[in-house]
ModelCIF file with pLDDT and N, C-alpha, C, O atoms, coordinates in Angstrom:
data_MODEL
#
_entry.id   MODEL 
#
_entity.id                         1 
_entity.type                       polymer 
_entity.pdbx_number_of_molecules   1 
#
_entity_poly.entity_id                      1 
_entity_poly.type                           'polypeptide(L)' 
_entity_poly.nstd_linkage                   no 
_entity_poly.nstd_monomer                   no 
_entity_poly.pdbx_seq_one_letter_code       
;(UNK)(UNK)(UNK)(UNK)(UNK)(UNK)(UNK)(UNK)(UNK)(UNK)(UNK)(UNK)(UNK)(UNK)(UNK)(UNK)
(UNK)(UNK)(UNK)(UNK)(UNK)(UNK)(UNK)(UNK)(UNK)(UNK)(UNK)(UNK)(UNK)(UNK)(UNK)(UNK)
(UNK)
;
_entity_poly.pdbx_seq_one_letter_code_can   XXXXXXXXXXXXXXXXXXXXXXXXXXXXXXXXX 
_entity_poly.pdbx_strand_id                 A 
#
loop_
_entity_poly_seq.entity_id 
_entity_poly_seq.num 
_entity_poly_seq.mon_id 
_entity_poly_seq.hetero 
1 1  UNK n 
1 2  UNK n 
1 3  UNK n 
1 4  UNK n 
1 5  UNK n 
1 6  UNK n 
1 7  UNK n 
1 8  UNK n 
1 9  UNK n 
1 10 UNK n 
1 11 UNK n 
1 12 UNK n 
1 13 UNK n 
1 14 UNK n 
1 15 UNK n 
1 16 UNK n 
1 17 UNK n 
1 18 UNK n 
1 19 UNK n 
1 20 UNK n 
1 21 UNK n 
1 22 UNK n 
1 23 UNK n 
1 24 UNK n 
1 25 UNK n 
1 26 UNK n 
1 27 UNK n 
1 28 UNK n 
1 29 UNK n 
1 30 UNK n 
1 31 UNK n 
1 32 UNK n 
1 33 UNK n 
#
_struct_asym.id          A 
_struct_asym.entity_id   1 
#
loop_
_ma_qa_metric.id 
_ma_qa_metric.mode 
_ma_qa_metric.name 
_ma_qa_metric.software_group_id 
_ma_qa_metric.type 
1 global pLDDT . pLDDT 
2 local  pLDDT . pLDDT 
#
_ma_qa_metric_global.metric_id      1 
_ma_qa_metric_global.metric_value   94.76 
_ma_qa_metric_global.model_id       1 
_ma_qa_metric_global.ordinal_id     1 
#
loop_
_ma_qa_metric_local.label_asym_id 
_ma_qa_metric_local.label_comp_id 
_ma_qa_metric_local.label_seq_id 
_ma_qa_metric_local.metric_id 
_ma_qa_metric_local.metric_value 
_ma_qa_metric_local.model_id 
_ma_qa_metric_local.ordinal_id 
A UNK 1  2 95.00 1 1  
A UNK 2  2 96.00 1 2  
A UNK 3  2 94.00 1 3  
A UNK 4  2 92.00 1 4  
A UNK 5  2 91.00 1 5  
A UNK 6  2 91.00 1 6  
A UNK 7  2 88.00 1 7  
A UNK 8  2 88.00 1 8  
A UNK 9  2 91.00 1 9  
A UNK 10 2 95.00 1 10 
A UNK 11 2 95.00 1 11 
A UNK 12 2 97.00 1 12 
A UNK 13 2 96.00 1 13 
A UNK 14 2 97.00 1 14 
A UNK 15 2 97.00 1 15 
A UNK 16 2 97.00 1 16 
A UNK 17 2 96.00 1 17 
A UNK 18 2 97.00 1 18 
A UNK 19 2 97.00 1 19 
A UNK 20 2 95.00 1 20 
A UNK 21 2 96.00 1 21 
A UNK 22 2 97.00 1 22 
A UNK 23 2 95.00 1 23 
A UNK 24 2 94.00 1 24 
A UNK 25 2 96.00 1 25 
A UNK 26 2 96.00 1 26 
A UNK 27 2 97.00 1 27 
A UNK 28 2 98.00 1 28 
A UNK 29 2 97.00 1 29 
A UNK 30 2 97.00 1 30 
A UNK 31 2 95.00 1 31 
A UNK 32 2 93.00 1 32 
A UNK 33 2 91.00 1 33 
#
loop_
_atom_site.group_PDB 
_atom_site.id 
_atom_site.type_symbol 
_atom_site.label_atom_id 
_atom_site.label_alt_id 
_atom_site.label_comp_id 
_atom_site.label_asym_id 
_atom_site.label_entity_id 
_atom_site.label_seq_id 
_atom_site.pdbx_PDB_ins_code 
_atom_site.Cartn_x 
_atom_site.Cartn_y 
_atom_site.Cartn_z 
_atom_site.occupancy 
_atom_site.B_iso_or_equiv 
_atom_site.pdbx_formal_charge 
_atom_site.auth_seq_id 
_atom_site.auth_comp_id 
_atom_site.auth_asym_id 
_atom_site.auth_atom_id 
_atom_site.pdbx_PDB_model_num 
ATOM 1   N N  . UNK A 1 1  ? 89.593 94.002  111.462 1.00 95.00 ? 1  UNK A N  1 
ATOM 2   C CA . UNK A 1 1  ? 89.774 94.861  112.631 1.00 95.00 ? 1  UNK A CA 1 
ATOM 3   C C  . UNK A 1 1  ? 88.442 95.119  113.321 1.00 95.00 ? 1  UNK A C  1 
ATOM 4   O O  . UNK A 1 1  ? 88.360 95.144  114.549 1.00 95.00 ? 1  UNK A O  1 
ATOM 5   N N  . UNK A 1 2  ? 87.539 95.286  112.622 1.00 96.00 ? 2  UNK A N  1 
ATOM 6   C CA . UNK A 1 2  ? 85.677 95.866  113.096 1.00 96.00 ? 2  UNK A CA 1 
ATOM 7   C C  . UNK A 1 2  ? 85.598 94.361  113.667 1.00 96.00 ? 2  UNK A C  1 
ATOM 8   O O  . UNK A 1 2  ? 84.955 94.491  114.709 1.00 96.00 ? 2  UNK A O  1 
ATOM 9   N N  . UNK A 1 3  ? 85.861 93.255  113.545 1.00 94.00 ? 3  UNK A N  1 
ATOM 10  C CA . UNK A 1 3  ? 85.661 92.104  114.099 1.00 94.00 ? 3  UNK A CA 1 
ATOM 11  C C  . UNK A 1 3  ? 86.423 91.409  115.489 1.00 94.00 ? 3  UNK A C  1 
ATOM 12  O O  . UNK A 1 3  ? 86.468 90.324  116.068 1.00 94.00 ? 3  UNK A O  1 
ATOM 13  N N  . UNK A 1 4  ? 87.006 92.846  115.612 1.00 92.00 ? 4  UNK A N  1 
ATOM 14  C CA . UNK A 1 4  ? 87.656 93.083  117.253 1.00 92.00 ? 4  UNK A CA 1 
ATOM 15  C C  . UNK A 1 4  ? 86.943 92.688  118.799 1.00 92.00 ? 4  UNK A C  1 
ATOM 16  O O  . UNK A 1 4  ? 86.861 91.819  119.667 1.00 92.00 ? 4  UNK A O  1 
ATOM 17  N N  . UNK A 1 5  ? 86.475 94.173  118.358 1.00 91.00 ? 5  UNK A N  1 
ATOM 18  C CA . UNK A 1 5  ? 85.449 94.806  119.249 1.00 91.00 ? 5  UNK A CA 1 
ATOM 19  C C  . UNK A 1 5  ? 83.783 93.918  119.125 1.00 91.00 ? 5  UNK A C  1 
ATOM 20  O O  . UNK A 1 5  ? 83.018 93.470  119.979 1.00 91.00 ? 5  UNK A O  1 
ATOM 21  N N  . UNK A 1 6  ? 83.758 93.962  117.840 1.00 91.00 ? 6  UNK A N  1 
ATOM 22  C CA . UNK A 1 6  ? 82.243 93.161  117.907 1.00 91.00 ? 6  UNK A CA 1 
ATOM 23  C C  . UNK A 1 6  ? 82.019 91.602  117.551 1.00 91.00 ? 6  UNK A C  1 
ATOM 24  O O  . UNK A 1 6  ? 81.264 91.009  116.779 1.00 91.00 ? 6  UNK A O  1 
ATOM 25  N N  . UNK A 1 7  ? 83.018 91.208  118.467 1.00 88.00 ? 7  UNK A N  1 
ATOM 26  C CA . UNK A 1 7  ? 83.132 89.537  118.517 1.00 88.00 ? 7  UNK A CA 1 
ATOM 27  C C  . UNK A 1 7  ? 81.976 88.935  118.503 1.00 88.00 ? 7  UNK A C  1 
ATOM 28  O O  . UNK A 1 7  ? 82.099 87.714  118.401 1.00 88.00 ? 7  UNK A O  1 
ATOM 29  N N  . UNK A 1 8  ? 80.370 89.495  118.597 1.00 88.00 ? 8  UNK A N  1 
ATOM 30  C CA . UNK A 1 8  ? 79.665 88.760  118.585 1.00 88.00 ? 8  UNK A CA 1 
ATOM 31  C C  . UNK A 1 8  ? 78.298 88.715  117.411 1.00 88.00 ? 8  UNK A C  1 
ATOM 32  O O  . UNK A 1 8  ? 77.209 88.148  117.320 1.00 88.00 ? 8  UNK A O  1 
ATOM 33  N N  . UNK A 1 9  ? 79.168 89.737  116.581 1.00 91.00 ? 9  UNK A N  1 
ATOM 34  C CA . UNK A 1 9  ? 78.377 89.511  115.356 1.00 91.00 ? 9  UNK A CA 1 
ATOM 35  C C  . UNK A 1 9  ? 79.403 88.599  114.046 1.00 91.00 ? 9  UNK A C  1 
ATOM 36  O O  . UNK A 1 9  ? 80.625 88.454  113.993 1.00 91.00 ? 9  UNK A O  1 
ATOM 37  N N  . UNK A 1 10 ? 78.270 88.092  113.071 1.00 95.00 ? 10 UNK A N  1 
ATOM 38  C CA . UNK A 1 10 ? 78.674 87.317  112.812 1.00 95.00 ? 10 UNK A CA 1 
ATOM 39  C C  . UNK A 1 10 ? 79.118 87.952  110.766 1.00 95.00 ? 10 UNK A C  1 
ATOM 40  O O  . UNK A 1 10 ? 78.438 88.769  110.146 1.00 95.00 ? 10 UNK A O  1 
ATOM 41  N N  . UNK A 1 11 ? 80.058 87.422  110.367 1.00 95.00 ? 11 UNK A N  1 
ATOM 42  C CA . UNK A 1 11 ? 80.922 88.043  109.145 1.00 95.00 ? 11 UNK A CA 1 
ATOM 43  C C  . UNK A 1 11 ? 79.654 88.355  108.088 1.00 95.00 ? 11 UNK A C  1 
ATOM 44  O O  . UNK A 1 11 ? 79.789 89.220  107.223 1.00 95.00 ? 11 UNK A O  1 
ATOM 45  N N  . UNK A 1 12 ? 78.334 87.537  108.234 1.00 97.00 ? 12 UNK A N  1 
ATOM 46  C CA . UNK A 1 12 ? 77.481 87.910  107.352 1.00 97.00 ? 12 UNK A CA 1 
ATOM 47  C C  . UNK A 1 12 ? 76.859 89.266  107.713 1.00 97.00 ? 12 UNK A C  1 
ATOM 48  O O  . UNK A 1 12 ? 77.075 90.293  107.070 1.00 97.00 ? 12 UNK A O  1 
ATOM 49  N N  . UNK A 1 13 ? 76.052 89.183  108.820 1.00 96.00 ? 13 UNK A N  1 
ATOM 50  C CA . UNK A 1 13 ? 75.692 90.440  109.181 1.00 96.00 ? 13 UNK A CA 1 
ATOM 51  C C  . UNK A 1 13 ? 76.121 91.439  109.082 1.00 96.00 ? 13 UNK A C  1 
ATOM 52  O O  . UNK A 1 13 ? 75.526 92.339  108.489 1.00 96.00 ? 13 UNK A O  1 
ATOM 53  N N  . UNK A 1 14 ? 77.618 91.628  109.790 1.00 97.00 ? 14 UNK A N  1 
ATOM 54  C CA . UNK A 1 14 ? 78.911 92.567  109.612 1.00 97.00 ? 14 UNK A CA 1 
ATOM 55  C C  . UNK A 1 14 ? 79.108 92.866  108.425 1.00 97.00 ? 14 UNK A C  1 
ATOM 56  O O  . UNK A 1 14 ? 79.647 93.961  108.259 1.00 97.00 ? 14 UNK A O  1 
ATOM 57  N N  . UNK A 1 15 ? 78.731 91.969  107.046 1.00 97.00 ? 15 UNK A N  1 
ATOM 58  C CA . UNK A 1 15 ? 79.014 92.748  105.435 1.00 97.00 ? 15 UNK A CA 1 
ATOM 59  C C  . UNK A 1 15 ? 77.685 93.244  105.125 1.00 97.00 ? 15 UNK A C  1 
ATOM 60  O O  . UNK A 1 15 ? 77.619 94.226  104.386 1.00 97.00 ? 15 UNK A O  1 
ATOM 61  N N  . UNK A 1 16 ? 76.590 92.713  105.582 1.00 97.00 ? 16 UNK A N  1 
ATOM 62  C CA . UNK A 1 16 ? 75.245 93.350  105.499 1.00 97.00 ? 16 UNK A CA 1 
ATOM 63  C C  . UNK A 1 16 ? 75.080 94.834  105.926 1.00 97.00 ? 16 UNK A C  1 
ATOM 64  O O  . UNK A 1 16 ? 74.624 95.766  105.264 1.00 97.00 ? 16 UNK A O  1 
ATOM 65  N N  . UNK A 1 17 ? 75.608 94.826  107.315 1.00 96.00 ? 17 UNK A N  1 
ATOM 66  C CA . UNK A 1 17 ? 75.603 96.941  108.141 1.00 96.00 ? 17 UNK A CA 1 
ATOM 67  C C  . UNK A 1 17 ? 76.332 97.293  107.493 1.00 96.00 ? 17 UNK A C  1 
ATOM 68  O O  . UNK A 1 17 ? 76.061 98.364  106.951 1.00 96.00 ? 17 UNK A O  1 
ATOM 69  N N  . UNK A 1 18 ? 77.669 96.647  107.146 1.00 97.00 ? 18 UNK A N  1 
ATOM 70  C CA . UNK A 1 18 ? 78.279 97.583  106.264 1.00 97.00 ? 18 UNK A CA 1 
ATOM 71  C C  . UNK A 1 18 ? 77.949 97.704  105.012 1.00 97.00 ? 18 UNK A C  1 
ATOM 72  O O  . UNK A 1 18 ? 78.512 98.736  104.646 1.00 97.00 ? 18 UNK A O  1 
ATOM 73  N N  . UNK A 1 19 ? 77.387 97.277  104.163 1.00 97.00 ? 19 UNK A N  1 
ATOM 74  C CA . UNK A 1 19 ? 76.933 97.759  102.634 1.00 97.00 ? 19 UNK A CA 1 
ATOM 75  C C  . UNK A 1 19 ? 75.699 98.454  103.108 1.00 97.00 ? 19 UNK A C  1 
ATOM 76  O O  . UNK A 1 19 ? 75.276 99.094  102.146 1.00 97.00 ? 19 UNK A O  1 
ATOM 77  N N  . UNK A 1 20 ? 74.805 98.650  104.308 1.00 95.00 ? 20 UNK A N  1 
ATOM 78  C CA . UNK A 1 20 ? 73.563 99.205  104.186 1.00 95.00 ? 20 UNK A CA 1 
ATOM 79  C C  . UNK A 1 20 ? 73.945 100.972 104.445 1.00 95.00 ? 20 UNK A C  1 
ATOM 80  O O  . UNK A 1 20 ? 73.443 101.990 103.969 1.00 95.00 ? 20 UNK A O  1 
ATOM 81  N N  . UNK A 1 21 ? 75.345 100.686 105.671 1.00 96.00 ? 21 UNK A N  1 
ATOM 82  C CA . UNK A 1 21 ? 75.869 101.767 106.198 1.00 96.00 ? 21 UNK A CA 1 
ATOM 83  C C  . UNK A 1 21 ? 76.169 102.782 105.036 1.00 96.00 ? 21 UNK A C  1 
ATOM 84  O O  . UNK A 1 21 ? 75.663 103.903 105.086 1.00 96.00 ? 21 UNK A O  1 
ATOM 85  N N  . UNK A 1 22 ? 76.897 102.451 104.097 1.00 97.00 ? 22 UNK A N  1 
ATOM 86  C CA . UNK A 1 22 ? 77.739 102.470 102.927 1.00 97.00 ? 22 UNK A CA 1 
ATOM 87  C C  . UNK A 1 22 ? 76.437 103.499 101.713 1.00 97.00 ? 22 UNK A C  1 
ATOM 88  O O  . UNK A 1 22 ? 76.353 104.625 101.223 1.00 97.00 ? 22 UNK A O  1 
ATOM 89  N N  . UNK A 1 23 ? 75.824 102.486 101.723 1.00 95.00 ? 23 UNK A N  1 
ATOM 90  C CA . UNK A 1 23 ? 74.182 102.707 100.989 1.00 95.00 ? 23 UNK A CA 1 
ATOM 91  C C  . UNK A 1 23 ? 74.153 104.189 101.277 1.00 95.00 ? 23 UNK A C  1 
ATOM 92  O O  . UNK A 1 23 ? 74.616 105.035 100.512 1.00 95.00 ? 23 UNK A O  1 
ATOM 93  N N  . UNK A 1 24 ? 73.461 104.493 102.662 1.00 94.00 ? 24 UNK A N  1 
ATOM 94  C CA . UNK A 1 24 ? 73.357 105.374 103.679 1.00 94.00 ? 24 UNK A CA 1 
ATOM 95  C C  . UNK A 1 24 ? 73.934 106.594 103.264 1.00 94.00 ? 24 UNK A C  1 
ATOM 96  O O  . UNK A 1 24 ? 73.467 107.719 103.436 1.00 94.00 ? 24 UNK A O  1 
ATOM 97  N N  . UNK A 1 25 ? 75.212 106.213 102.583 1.00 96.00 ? 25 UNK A N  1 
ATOM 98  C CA . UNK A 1 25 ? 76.330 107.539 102.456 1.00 96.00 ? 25 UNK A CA 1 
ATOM 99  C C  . UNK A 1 25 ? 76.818 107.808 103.913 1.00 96.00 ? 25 UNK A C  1 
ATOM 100 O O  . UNK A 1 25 ? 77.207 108.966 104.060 1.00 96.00 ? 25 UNK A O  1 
ATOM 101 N N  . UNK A 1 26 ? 76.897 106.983 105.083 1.00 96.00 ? 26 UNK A N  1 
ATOM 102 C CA . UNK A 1 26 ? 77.536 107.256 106.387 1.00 96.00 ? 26 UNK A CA 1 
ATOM 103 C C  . UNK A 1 26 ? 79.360 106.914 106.393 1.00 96.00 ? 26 UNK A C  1 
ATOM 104 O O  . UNK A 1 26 ? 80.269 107.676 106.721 1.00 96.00 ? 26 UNK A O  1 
ATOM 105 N N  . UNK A 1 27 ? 79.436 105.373 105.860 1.00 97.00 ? 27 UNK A N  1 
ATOM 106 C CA . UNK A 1 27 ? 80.225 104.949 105.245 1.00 97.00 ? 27 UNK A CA 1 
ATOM 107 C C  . UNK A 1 27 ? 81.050 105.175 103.544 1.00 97.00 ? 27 UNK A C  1 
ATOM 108 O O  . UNK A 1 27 ? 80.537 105.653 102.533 1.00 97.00 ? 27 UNK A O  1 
ATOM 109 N N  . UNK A 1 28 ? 82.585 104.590 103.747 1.00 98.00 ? 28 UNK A N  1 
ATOM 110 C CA . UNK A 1 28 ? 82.898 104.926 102.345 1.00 98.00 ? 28 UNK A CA 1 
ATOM 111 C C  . UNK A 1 28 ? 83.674 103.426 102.098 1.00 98.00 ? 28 UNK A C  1 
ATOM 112 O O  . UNK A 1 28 ? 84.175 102.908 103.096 1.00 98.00 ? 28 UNK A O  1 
ATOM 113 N N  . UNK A 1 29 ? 83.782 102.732 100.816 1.00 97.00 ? 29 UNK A N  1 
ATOM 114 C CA . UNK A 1 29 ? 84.322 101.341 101.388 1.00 97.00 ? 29 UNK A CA 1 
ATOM 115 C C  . UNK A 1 29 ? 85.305 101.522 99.666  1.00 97.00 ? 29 UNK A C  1 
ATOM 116 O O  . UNK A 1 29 ? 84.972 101.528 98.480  1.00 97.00 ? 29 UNK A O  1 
ATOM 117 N N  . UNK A 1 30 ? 86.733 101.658 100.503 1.00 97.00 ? 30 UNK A N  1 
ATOM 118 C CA . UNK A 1 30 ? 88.033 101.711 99.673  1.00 97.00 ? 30 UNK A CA 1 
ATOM 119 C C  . UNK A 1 30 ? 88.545 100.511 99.182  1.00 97.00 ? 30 UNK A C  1 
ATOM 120 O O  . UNK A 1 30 ? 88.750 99.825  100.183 1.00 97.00 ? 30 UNK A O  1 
ATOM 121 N N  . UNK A 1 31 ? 88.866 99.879  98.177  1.00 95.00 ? 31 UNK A N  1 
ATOM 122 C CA . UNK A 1 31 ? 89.492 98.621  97.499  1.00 95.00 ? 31 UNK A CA 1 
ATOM 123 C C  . UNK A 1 31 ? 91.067 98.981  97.297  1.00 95.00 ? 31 UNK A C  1 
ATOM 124 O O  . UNK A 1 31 ? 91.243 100.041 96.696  1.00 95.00 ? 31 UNK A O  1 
ATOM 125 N N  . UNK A 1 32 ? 92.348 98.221  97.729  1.00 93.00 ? 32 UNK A N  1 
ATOM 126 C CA . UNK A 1 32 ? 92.976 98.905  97.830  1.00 93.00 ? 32 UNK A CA 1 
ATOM 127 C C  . UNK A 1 32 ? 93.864 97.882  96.584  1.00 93.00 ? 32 UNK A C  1 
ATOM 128 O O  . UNK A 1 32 ? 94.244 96.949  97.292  1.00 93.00 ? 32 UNK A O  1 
ATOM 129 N N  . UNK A 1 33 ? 94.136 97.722  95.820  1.00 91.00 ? 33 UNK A N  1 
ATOM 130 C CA . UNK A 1 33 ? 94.609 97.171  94.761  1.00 91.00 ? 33 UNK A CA 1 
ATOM 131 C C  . UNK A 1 33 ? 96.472 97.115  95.013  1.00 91.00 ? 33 UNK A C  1 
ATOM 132 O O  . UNK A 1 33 ? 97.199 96.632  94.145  1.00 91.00 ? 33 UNK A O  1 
#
């Protein structure tokens, strides 16, 4: 879905902000089993 809007980044980068975001404590990243 985040790969909507920001069509011009690329799936590596996009898991990179998000684990740094995440890091940060800004983000929360749910596994949904």
């Amino acid at each position: 879905e985040l790969r909507v809007p920001l069509r011009n980044i690329t799936s590596k980068v996009l898991t990179q902000s998000l684990r740094t975001l995440e890091r940060d404590g800004f983000i929360i990243r749910t596994v949904h089993a």
